[in-house]
PDB file of N, CA and C in Angstrom:
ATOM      1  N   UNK A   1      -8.619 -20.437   4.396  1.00  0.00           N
ATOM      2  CA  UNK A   1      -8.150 -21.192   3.268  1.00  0.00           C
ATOM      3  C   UNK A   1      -6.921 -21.973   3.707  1.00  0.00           C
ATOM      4  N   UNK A   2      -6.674 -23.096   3.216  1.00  0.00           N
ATOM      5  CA  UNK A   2      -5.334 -24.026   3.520  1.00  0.00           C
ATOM      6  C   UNK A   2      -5.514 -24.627   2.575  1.00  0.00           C
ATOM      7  N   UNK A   3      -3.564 -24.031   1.882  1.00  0.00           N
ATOM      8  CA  UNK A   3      -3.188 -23.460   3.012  1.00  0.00           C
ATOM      9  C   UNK A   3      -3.026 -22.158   3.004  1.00  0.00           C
ATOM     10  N   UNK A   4      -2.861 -21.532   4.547  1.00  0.00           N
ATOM     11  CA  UNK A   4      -2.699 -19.542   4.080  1.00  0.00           C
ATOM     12  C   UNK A   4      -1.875 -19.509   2.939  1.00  0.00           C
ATOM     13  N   UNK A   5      -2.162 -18.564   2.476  1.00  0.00           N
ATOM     14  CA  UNK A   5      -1.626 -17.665   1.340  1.00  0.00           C
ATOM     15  C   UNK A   5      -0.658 -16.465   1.322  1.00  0.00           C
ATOM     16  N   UNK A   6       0.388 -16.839   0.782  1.00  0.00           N
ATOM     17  CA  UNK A   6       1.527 -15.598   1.083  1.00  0.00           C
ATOM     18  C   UNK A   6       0.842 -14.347   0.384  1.00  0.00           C
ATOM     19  N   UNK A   7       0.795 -13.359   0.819  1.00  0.00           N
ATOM     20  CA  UNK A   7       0.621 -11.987   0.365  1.00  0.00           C
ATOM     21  C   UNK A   7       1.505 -10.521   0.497  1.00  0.00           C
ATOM     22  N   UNK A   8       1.329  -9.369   0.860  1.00  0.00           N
ATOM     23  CA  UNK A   8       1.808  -8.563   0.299  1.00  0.00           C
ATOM     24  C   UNK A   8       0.731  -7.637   1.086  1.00  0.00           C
ATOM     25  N   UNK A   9       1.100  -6.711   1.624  1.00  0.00           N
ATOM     26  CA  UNK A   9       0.767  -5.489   2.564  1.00  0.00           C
ATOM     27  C   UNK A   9       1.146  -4.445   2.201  1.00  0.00           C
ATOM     28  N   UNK A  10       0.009  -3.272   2.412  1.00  0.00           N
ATOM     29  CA  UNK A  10       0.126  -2.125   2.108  1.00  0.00           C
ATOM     30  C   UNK A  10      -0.284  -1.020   3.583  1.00  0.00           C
ATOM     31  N   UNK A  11       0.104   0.127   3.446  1.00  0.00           N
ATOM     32  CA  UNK A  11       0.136   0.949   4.566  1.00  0.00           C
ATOM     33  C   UNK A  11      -1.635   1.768   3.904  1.00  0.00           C
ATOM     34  N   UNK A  12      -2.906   0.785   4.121  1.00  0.00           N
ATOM     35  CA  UNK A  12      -3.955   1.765   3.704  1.00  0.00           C
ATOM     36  C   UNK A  12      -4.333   2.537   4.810  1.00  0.00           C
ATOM     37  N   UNK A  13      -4.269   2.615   5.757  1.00  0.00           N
ATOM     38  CA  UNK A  13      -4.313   4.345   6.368  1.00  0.00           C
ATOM     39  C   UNK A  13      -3.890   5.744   5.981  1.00  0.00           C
ATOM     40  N   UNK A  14      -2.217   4.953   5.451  1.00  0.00           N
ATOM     41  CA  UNK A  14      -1.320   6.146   5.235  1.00  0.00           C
ATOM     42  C   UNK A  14      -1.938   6.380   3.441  1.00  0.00           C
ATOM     43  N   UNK A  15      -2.130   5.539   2.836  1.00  0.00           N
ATOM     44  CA  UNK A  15      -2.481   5.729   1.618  1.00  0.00           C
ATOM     45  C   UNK A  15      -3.899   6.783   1.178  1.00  0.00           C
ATOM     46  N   UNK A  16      -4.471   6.409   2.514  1.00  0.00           N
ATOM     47  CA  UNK A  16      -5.998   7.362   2.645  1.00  0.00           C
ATOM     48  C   UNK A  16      -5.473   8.748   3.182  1.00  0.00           C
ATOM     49  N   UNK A  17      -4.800   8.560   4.239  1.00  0.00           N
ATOM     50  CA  UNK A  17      -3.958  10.141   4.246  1.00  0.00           C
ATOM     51  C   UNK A  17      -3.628  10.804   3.353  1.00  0.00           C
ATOM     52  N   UNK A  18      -2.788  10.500   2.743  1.00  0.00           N
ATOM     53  CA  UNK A  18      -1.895  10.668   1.565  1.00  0.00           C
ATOM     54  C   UNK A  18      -2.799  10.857   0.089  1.00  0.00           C
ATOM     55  N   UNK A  19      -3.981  10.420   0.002  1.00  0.00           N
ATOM     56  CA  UNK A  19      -5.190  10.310  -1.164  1.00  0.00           C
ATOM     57  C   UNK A  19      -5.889  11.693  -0.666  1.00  0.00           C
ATOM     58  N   UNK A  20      -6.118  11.883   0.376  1.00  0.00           N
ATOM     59  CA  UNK A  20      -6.877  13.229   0.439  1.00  0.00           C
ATOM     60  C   UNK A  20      -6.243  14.226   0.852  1.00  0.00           C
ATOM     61  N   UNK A  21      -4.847  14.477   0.968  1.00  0.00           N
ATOM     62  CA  UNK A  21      -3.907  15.747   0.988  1.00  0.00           C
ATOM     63  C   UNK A  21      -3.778  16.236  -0.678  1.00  0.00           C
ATOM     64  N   UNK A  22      -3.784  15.324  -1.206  1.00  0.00           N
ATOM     65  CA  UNK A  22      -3.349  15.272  -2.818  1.00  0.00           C
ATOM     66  C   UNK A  22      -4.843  15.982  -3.224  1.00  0.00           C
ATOM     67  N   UNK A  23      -5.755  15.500  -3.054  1.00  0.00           N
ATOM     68  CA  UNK A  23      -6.983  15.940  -3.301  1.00  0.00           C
ATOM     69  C   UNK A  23      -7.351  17.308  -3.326  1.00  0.00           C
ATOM     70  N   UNK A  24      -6.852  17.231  -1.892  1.00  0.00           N
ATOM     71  CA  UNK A  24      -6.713  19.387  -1.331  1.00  0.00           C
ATOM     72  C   UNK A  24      -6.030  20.360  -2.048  1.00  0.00           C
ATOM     73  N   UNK A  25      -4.722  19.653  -2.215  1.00  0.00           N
ATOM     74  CA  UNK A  25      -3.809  20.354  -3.396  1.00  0.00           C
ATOM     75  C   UNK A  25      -4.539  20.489  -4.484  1.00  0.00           C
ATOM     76  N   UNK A  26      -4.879  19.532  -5.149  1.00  0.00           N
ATOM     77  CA  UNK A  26      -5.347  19.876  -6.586  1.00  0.00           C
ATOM     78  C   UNK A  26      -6.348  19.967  -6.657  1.00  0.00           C
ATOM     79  N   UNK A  27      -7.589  20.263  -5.676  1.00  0.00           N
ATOM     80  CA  UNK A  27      -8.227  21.711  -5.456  1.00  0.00           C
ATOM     81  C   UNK A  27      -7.767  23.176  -5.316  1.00  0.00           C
ATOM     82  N   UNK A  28      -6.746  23.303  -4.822  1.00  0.00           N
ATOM     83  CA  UNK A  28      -5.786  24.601  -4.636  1.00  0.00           C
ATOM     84  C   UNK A  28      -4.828  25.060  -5.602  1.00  0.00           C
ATOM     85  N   UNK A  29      -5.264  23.841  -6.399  1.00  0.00           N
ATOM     86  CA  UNK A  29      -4.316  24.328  -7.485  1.00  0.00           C
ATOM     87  C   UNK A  29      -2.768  23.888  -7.604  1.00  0.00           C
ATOM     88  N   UNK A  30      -2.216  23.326  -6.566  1.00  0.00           N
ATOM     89  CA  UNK A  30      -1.211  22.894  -6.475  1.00  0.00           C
ATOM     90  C   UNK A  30      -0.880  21.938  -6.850  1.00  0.00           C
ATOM     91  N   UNK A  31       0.753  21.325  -6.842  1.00  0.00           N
ATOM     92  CA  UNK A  31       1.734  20.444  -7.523  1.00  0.00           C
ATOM     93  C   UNK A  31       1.080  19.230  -6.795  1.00  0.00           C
ATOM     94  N   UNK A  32       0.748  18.370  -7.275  1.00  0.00           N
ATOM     95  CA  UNK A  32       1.160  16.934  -7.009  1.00  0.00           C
ATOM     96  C   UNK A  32       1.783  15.835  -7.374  1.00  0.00           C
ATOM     97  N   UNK A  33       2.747  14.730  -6.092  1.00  0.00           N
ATOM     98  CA  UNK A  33       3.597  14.262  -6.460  1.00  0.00           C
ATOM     99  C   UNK A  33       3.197  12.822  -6.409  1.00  0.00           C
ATOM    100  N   UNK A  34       3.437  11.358  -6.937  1.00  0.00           N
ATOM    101  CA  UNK A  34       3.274  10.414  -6.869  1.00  0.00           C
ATOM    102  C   UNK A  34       4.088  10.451  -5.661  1.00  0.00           C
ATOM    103  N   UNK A  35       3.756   8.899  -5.036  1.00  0.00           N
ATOM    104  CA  UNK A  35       3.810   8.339  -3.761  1.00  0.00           C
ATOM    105  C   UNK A  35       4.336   6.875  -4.265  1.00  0.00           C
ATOM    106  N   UNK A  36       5.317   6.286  -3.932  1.00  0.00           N
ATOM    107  CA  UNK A  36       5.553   4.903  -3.750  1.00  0.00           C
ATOM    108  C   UNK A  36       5.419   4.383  -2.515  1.00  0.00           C
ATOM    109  N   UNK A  37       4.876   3.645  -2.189  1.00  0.00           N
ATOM    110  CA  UNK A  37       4.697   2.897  -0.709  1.00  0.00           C
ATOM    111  C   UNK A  37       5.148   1.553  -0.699  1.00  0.00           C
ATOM    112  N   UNK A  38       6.396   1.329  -0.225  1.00  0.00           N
ATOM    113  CA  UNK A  38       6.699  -0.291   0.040  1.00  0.00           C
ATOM    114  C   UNK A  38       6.355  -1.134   0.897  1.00  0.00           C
ATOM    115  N   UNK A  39       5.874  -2.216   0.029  1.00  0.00           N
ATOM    116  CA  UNK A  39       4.988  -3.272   0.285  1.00  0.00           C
ATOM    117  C   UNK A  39       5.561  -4.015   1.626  1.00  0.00           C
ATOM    118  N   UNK A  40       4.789  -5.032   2.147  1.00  0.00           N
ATOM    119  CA  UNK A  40       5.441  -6.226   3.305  1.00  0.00           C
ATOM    120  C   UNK A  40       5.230  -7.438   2.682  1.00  0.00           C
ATOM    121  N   UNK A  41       6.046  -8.038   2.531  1.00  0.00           N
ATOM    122  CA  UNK A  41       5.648  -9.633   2.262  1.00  0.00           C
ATOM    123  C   UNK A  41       5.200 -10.347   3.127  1.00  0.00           C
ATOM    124  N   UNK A  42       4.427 -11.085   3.321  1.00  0.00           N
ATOM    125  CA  UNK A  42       3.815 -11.791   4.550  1.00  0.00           C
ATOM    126  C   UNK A  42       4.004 -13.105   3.995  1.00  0.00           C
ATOM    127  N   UNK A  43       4.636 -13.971   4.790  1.00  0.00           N
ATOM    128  CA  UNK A  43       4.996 -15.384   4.008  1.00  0.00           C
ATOM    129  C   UNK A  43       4.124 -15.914   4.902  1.00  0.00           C
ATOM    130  N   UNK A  44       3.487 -17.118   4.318  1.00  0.00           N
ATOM    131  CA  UNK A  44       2.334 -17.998   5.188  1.00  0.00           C
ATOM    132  C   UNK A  44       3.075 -19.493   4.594  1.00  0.00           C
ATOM    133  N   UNK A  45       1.939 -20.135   4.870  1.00  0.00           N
ATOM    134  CA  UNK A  45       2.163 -21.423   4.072  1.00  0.00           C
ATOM    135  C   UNK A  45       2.278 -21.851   2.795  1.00  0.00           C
ATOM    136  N   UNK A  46       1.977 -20.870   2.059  1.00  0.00           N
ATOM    137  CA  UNK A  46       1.931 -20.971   0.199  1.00  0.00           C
ATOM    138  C   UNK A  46       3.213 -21.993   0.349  1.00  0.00           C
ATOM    139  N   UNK A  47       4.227 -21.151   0.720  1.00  0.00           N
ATOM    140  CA  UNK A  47       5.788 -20.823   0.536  1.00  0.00           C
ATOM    141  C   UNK A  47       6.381 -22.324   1.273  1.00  0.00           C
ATOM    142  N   UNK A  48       7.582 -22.481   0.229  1.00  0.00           N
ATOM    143  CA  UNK A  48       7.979 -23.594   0.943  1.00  0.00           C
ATOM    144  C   UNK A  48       9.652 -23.092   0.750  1.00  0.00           C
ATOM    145  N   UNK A  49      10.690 -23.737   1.798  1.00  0.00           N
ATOM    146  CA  UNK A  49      12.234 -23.332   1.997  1.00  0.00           C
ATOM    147  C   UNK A  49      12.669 -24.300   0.611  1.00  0.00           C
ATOM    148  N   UNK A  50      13.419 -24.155  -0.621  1.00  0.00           N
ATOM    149  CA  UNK A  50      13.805 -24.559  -1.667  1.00  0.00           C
ATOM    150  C   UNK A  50      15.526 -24.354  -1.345  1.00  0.00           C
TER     151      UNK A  50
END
């Protein structure tokens, strides 16, 4: 696409990690905690210097 598109990144490995530990727990019965994961901005061409 043009032009690239600024976006926004996420850690989905760690999020799939992190999705099936939680899973195990609350099969076991245990506490689970939310997760915040901070994003990456990826600036492309959308973006212009103002």
């Amino acid at each position: 696409m043009t032009p690239t598109l600024t976006t926004l990144s996420h850690p989905k490995s760690q999020m799939g990690r992190d999705a099936g530990k939680m899973i195990l727990q609350l099969i076991n019965n245990q506490k689970v905690e939310s997760i915040t994961y901070e994003p990456e901005l990826i600036l492309r061409k959308s973006v212009k210097p103002i």
